[in-house]
PDB file of N, CA and C in Angstrom:
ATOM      1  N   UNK A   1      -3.842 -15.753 -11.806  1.00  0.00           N
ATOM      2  CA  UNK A   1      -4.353 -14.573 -11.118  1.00  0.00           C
ATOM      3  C   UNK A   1      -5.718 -14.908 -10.527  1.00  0.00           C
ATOM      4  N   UNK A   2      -5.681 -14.347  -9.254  1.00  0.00           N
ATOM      5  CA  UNK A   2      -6.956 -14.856  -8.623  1.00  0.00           C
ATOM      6  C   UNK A   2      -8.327 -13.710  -8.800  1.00  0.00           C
ATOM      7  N   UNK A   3      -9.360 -13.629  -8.747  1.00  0.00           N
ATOM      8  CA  UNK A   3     -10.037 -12.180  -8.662  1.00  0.00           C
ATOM      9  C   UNK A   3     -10.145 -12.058  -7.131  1.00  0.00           C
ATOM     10  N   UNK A   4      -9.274 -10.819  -6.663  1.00  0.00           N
ATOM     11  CA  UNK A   4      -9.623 -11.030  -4.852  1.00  0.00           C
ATOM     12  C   UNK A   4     -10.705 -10.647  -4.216  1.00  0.00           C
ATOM     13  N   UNK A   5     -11.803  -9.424  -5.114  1.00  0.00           N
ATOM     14  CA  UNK A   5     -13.152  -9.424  -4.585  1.00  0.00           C
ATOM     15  C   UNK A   5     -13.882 -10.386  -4.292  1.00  0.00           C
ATOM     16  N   UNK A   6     -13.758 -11.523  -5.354  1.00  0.00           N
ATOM     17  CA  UNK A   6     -14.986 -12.519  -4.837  1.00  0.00           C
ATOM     18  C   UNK A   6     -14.113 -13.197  -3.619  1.00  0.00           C
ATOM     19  N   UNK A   7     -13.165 -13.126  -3.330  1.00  0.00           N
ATOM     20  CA  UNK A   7     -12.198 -14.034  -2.107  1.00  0.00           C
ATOM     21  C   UNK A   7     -13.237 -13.728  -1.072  1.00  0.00           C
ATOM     22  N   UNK A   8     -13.841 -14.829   0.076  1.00  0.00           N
ATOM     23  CA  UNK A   8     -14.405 -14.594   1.450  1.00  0.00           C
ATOM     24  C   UNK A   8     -13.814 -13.943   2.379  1.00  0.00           C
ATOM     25  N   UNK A   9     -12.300 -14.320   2.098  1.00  0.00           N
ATOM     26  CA  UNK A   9     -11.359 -13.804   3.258  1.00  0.00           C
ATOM     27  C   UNK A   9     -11.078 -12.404   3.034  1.00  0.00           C
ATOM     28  N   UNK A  10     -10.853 -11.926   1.622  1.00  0.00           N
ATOM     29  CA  UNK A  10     -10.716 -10.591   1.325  1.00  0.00           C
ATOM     30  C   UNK A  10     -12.049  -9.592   1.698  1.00  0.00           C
ATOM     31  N   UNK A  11     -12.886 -10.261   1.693  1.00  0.00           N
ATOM     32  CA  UNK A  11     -14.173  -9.247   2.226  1.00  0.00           C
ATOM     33  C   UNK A  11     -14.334  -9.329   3.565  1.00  0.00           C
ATOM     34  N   UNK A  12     -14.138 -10.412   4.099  1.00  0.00           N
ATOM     35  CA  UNK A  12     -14.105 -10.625   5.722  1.00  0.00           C
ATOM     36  C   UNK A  12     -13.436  -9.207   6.197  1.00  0.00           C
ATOM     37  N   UNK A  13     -11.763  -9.668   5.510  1.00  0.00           N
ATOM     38  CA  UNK A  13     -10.985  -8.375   6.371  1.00  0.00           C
ATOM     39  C   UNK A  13     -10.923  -6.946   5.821  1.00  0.00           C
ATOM     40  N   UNK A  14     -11.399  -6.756   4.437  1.00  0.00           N
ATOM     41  CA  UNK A  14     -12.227  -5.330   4.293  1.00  0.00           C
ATOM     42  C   UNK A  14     -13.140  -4.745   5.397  1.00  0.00           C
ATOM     43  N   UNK A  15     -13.964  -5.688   5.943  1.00  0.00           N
ATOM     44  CA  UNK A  15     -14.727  -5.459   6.943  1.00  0.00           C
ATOM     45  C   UNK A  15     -14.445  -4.985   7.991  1.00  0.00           C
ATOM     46  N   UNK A  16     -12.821  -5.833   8.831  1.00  0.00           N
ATOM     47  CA  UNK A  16     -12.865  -6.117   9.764  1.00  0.00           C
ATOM     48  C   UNK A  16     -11.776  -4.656   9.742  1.00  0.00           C
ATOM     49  N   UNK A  17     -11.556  -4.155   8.585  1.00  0.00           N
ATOM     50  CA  UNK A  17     -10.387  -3.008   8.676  1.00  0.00           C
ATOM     51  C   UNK A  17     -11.594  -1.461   8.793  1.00  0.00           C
ATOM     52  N   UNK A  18     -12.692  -1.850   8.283  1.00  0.00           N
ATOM     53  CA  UNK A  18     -13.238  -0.789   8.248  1.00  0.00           C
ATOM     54  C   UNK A  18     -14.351  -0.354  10.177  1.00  0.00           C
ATOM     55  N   UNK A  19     -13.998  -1.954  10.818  1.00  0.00           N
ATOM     56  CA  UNK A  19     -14.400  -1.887  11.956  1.00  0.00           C
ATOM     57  C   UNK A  19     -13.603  -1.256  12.920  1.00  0.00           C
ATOM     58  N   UNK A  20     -12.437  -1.436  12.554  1.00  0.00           N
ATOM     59  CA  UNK A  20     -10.858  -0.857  13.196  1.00  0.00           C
ATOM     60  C   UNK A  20     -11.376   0.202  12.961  1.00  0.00           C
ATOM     61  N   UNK A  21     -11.580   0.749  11.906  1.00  0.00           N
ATOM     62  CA  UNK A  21     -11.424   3.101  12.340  1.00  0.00           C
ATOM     63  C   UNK A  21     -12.431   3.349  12.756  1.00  0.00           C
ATOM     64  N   UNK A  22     -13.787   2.662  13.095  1.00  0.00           N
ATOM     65  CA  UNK A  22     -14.644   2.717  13.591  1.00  0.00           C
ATOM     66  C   UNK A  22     -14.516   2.806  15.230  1.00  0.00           C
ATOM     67  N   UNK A  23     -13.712   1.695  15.450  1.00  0.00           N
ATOM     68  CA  UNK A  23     -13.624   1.468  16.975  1.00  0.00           C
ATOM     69  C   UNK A  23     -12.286   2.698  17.592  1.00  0.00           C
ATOM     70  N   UNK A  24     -11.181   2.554  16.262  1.00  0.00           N
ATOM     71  CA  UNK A  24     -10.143   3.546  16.898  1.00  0.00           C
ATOM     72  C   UNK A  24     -10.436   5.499  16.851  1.00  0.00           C
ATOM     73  N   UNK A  25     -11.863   5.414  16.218  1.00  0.00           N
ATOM     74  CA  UNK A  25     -12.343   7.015  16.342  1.00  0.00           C
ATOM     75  C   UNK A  25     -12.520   7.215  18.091  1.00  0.00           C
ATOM     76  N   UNK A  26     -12.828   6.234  18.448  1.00  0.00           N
ATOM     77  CA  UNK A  26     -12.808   6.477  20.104  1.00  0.00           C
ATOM     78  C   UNK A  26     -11.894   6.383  20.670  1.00  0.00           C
ATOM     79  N   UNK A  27     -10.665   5.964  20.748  1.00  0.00           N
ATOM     80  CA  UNK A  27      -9.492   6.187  20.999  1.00  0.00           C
ATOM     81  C   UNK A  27      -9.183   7.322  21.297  1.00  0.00           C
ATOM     82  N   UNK A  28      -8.247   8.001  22.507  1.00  0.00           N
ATOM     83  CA  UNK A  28      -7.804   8.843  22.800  1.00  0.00           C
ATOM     84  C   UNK A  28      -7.304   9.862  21.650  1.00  0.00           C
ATOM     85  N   UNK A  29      -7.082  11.187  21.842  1.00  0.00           N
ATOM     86  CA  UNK A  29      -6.545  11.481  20.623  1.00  0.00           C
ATOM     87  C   UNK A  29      -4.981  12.063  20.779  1.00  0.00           C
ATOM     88  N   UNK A  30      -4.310  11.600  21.805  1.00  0.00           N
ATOM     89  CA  UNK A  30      -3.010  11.247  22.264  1.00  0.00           C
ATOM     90  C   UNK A  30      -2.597   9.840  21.780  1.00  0.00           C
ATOM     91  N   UNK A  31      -3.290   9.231  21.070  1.00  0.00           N
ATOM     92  CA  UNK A  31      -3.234   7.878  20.942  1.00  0.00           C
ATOM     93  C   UNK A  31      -3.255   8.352  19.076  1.00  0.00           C
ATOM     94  N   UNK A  32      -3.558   9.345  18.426  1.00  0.00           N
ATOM     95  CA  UNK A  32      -3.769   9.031  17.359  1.00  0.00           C
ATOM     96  C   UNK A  32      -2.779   9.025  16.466  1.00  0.00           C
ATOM     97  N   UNK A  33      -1.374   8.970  16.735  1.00  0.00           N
ATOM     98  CA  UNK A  33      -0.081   8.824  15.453  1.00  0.00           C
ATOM     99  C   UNK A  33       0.960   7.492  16.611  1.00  0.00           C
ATOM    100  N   UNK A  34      -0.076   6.969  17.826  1.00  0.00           N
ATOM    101  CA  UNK A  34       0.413   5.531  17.957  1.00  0.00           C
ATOM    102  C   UNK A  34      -0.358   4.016  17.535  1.00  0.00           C
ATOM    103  N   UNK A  35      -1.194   4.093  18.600  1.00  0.00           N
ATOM    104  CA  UNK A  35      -2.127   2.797  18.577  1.00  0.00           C
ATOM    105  C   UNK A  35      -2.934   3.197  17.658  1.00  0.00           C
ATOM    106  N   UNK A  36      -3.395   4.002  16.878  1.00  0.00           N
ATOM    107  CA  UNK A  36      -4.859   4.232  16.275  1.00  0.00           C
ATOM    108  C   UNK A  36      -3.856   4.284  14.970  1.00  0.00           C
ATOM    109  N   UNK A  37      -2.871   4.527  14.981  1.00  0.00           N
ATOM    110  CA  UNK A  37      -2.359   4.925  13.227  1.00  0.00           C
ATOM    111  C   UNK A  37      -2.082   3.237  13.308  1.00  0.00           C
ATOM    112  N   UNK A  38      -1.230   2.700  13.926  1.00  0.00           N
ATOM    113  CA  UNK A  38      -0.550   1.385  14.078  1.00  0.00           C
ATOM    114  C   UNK A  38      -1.818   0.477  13.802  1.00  0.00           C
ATOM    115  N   UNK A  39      -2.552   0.487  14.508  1.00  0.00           N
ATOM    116  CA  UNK A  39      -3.929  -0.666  14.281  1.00  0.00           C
ATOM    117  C   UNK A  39      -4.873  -0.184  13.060  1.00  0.00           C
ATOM    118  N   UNK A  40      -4.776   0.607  12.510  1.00  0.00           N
ATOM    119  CA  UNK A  40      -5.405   1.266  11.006  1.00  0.00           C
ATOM    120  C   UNK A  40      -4.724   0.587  10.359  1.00  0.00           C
ATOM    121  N   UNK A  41      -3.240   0.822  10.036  1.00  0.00           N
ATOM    122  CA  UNK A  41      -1.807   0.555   9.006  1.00  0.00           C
ATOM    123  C   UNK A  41      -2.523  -1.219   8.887  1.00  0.00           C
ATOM    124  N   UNK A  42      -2.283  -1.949  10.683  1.00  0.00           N
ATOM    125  CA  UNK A  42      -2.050  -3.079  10.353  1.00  0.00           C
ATOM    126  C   UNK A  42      -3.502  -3.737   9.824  1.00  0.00           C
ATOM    127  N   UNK A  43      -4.685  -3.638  10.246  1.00  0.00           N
ATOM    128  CA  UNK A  43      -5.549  -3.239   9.313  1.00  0.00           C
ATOM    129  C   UNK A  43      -6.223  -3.315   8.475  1.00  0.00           C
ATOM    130  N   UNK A  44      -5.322  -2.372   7.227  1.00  0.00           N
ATOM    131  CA  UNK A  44      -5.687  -2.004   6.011  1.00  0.00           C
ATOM    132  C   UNK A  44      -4.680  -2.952   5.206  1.00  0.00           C
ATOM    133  N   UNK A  45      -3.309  -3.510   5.866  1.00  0.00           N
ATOM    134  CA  UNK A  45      -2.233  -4.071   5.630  1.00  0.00           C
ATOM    135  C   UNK A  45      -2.856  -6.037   5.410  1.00  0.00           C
ATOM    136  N   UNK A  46      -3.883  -6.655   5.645  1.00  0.00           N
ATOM    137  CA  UNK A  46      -4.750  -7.235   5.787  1.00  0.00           C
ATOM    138  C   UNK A  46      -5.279  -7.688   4.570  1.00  0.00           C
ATOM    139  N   UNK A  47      -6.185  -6.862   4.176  1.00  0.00           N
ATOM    140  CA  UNK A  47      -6.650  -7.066   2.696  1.00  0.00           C
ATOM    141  C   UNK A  47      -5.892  -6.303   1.511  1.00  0.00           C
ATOM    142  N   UNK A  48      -5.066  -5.416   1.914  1.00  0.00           N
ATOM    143  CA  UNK A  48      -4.520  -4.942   0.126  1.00  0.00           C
ATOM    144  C   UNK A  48      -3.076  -6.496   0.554  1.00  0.00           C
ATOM    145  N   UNK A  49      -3.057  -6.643   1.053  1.00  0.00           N
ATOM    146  CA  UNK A  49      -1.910  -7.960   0.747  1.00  0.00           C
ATOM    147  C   UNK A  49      -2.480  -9.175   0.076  1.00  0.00           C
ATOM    148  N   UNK A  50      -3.950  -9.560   0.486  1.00  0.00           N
ATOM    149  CA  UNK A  50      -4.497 -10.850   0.050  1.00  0.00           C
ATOM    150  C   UNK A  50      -4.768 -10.132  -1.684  1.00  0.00           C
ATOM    151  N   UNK A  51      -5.410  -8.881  -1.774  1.00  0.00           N
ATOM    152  CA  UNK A  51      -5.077  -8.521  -2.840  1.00  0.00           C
ATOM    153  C   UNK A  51      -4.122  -8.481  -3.542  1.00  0.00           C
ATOM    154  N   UNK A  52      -2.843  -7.249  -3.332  1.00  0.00           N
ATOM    155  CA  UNK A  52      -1.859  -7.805  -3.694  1.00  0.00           C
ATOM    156  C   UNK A  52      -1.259  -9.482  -4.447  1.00  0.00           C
ATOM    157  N   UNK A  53      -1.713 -10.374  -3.641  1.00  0.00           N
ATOM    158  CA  UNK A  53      -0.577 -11.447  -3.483  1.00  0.00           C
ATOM    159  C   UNK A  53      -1.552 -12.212  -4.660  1.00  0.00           C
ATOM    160  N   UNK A  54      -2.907 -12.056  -4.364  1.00  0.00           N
ATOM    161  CA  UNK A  54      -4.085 -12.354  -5.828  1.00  0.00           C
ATOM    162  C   UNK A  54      -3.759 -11.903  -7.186  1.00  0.00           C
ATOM    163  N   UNK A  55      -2.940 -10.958  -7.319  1.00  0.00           N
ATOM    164  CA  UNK A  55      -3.278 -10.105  -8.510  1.00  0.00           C
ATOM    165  C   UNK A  55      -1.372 -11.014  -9.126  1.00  0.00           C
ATOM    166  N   UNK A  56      -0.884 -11.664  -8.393  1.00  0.00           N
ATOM    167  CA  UNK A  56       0.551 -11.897  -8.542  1.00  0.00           C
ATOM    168  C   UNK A  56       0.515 -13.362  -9.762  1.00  0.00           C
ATOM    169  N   UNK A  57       1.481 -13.437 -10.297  1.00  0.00           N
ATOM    170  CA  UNK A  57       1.612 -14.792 -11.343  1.00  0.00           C
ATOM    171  C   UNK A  57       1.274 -15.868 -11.112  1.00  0.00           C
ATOM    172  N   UNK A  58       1.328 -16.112  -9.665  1.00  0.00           N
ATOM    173  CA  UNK A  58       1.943 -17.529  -9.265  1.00  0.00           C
ATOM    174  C   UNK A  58       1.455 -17.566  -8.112  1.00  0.00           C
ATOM    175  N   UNK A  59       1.280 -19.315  -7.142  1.00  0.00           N
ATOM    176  CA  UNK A  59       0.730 -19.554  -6.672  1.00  0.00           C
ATOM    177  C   UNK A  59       1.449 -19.118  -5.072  1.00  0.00           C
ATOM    178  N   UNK A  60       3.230 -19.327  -5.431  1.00  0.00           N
ATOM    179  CA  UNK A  60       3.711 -19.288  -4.397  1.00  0.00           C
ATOM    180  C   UNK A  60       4.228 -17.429  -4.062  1.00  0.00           C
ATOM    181  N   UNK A  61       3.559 -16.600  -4.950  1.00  0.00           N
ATOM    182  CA  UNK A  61       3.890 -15.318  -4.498  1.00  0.00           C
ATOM    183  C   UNK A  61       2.298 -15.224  -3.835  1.00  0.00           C
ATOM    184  N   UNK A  62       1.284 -15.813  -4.265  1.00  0.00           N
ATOM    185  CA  UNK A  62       0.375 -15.405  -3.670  1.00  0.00           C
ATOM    186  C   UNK A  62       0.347 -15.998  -1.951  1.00  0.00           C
ATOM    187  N   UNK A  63       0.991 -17.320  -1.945  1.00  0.00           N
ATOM    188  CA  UNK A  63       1.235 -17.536  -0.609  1.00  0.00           C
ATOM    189  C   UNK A  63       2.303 -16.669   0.554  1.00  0.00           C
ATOM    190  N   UNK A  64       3.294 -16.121  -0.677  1.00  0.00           N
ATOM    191  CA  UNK A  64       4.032 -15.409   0.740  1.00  0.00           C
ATOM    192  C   UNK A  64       3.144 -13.689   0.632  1.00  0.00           C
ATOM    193  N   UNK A  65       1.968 -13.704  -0.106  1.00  0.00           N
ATOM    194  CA  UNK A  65       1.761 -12.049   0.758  1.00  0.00           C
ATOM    195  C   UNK A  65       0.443 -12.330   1.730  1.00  0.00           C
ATOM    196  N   UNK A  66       0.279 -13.931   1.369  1.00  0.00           N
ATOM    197  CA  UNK A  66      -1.036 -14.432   2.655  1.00  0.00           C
ATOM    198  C   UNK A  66      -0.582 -14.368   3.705  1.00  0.00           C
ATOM    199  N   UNK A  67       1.276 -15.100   4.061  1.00  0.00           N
ATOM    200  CA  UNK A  67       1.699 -14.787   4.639  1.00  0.00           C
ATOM    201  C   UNK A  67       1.955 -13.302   5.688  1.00  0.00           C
ATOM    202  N   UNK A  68       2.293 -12.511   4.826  1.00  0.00           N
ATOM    203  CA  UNK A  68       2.199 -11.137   5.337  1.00  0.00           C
ATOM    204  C   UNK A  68       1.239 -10.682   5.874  1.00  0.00           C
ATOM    205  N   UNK A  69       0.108 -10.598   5.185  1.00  0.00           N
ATOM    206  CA  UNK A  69      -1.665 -10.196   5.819  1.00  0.00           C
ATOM    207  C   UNK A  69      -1.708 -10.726   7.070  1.00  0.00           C
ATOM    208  N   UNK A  70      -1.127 -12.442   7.271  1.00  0.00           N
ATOM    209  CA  UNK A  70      -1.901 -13.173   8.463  1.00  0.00           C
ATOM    210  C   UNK A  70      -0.938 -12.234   9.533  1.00  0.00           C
ATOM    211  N   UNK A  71       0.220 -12.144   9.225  1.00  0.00           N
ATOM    212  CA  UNK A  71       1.052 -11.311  10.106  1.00  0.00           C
ATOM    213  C   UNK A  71       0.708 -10.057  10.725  1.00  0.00           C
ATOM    214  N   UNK A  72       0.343  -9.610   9.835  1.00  0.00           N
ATOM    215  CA  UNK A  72      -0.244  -8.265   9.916  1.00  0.00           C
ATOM    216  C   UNK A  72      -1.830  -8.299  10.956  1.00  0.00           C
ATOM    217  N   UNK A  73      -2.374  -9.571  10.907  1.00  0.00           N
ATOM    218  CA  UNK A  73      -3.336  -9.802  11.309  1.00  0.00           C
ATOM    219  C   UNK A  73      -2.918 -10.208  12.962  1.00  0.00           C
ATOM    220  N   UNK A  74      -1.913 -10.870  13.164  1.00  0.00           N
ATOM    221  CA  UNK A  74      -1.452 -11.196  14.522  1.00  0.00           C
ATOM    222  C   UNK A  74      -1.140  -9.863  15.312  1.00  0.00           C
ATOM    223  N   UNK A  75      -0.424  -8.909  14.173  1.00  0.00           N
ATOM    224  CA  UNK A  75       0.181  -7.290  14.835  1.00  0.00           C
ATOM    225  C   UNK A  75      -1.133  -6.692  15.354  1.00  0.00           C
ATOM    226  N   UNK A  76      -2.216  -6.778  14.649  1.00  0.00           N
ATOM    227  CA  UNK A  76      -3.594  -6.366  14.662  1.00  0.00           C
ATOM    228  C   UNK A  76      -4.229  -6.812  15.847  1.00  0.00           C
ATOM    229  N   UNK A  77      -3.641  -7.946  16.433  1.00  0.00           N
ATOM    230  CA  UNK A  77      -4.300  -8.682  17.418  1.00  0.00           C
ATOM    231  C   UNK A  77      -3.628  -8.238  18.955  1.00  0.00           C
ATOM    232  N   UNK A  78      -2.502  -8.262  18.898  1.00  0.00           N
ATOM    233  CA  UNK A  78      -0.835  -7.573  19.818  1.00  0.00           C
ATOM    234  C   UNK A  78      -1.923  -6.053  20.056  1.00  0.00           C
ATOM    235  N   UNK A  79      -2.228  -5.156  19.266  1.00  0.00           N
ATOM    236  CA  UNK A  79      -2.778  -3.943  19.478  1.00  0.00           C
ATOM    237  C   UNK A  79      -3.954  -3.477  20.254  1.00  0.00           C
ATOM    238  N   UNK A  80      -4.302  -4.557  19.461  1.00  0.00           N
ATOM    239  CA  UNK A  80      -5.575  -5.003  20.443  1.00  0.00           C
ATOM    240  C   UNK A  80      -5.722  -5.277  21.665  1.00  0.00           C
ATOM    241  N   UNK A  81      -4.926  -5.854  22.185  1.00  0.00           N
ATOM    242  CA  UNK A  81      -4.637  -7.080  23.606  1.00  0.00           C
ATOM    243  C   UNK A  81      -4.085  -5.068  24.054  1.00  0.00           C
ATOM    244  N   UNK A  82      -3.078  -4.642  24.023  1.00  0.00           N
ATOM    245  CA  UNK A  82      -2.842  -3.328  24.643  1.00  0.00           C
ATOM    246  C   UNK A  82      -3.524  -2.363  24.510  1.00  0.00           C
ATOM    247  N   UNK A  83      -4.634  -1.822  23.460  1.00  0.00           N
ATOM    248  CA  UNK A  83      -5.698  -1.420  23.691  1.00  0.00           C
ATOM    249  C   UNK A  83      -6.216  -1.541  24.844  1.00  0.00           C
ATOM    250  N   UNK A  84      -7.250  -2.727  24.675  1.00  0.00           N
ATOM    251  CA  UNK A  84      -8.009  -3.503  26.063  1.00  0.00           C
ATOM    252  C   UNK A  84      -7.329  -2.902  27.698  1.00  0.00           C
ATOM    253  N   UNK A  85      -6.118  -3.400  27.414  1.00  0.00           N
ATOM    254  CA  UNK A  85      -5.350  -3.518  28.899  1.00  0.00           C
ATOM    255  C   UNK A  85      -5.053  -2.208  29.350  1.00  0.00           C
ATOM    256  N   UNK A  86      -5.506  -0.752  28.311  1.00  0.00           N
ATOM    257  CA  UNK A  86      -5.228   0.405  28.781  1.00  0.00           C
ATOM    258  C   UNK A  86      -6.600   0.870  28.639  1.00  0.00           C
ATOM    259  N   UNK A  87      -7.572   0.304  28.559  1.00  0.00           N
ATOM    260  CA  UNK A  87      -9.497   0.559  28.648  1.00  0.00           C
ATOM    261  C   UNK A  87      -9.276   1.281  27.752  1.00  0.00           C
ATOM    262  N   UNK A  88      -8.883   1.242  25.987  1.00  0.00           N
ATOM    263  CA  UNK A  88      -9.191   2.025  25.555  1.00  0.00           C
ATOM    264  C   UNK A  88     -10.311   1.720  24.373  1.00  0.00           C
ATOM    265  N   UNK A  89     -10.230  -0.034  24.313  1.00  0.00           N
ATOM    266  CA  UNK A  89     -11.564  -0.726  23.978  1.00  0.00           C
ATOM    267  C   UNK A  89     -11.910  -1.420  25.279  1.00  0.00           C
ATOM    268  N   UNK A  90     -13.455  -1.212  24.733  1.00  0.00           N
ATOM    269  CA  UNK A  90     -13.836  -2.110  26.005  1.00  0.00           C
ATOM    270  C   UNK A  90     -14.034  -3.527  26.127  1.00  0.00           C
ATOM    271  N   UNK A  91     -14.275  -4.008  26.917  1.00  0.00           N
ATOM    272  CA  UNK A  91     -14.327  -5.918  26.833  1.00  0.00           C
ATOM    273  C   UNK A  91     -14.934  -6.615  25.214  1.00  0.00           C
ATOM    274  N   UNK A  92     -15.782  -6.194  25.802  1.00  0.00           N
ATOM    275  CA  UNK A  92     -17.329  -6.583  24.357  1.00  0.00           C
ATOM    276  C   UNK A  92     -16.611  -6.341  23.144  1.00  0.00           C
ATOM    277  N   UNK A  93     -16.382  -4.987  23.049  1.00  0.00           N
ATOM    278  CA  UNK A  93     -15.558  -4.590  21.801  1.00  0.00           C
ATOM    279  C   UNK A  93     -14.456  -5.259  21.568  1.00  0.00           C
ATOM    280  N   UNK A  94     -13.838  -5.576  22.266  1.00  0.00           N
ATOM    281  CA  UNK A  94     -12.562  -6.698  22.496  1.00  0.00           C
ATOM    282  C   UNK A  94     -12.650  -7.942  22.018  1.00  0.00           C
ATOM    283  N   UNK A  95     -13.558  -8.655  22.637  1.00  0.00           N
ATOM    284  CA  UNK A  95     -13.841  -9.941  22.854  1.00  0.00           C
ATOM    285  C   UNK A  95     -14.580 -10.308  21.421  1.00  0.00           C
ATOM    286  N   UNK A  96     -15.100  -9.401  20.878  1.00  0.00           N
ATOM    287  CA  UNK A  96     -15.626  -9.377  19.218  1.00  0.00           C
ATOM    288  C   UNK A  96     -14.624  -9.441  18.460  1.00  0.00           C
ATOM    289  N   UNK A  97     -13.519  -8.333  18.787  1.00  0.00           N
ATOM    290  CA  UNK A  97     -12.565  -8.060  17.671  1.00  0.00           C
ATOM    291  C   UNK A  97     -11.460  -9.900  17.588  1.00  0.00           C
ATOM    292  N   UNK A  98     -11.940 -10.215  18.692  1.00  0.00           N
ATOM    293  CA  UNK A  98     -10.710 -11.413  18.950  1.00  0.00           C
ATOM    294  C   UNK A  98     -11.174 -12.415  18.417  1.00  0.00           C
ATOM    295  N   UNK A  99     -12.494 -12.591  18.040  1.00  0.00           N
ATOM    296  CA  UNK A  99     -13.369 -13.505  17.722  1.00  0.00           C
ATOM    297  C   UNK A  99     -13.084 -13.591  16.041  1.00  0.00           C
ATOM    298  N   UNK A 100     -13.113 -12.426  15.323  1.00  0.00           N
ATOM    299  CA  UNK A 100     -13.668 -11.820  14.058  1.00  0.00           C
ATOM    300  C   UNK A 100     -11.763 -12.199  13.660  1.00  0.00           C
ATOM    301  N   UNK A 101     -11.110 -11.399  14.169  1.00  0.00           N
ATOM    302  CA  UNK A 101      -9.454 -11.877  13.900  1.00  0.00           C
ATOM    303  C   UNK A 101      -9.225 -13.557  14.284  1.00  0.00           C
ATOM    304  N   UNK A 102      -9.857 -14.468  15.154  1.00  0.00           N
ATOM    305  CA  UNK A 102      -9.104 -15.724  15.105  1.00  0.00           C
ATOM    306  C   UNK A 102      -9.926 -16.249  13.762  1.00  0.00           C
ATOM    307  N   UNK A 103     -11.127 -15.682  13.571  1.00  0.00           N
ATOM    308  CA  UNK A 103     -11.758 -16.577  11.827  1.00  0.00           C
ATOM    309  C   UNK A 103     -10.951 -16.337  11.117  1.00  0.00           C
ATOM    310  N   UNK A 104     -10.935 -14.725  10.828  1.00  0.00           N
ATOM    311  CA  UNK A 104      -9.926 -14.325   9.494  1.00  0.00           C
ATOM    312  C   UNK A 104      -8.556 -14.691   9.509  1.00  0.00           C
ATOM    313  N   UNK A 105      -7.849 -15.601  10.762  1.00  0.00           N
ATOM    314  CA  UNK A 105      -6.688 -15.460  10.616  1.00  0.00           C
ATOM    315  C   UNK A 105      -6.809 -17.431  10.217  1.00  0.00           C
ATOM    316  N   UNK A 106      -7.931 -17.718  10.555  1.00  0.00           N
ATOM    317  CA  UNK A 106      -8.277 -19.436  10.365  1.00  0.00           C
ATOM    318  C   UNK A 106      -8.426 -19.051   8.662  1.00  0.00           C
ATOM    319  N   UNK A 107      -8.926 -18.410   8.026  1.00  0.00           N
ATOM    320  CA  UNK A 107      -9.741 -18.394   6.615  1.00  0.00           C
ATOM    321  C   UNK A 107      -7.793 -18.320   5.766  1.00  0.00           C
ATOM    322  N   UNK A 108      -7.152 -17.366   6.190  1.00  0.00           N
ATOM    323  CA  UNK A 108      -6.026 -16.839   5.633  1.00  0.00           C
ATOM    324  C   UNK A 108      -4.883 -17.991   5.527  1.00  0.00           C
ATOM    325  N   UNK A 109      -5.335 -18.592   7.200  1.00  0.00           N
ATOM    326  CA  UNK A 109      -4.209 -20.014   6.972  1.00  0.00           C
ATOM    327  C   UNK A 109      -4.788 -21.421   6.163  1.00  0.00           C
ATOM    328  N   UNK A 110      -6.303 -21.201   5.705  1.00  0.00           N
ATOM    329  CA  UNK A 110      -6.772 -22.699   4.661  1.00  0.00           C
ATOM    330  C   UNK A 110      -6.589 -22.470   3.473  1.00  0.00           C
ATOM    331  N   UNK A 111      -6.388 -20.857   3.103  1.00  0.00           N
ATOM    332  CA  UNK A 111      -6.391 -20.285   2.043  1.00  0.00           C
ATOM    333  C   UNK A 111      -4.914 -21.243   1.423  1.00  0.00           C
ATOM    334  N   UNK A 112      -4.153 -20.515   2.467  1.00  0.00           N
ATOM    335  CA  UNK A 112      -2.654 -20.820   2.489  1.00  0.00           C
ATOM    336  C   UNK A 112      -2.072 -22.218   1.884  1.00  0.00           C
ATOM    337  N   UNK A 113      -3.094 -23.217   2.465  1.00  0.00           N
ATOM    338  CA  UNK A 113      -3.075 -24.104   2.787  1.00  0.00           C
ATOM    339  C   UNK A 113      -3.571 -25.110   1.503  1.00  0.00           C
ATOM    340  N   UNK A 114      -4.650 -24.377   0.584  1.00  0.00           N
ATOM    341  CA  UNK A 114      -5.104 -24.599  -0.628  1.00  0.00           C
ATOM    342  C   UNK A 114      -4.222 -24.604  -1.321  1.00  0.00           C
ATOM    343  N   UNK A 115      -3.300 -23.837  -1.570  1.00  0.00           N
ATOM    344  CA  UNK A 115      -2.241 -23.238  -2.816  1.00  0.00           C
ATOM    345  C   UNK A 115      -1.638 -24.837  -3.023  1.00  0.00           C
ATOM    346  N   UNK A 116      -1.456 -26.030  -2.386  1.00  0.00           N
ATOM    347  CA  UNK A 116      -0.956 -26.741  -2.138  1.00  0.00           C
ATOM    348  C   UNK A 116       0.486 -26.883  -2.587  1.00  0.00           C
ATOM    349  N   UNK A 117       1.403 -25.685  -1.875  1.00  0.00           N
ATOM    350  CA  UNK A 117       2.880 -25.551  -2.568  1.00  0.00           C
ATOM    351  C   UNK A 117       3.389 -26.486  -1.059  1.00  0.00           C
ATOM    352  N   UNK A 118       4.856 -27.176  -1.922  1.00  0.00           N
ATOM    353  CA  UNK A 118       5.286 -27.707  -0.783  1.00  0.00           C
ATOM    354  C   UNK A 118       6.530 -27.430  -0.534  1.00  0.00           C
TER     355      UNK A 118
END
């Protein structure tokens, strides 16, 4: 069992989920049970998985819910990119969020990558 608070990556994307409802409060509010629920879900879906998959027996359950998070982290990214392309973030805000998701999704795949299952 891992402790997932002290994890870097688990606080990274605590962060980066609590930047999401930050940014999706500006979001249309025709937008709020699509893109704003969808990019919350995926998210929050982020760190309770690295949690999750921490709190699990074994090395290789903790790798398939890293799995899931990073996924969740790509869906996170997909939302994003259609956000942007409908101005509903703006560049800057964009171009941060893309920055902050390619680390956490680099941190999630060395993590991965540690477990050394083959």
């Amino acid at each position: 069992m891992h402790r997932y608070k002290e994890l870097k990556v688990w606080q990274k994307a605590i962060d980066l989920a609590v930047e999401i409802y930050r940014i999706t409060e500006k979001l249309p509010k025709e937008e709020k049970y699509g893109l704003v629920g969808q990019m919350n879900r995926s998210a929050v879906s982020i760190p309770s998985n690295i949690a999750e998959g921490a709190g699990r027996n074994s090395n290789k359950d903790f790798n398939n819910f890293l799995g899931i998070a990073l996924g969740s982290s790509f869906e996170l990214d997909t939302q994003a990119i259609i956000s942007n392309r409908l101005n509903y973030i703006n560049d800057q805000d964009f171009q941060h969020l893309e920055n902050e998701l390619e680390h956490l999704q680099n941190m999630i795949s060395k993590l991965k990558m540690s477990l050394n299952l083959q």
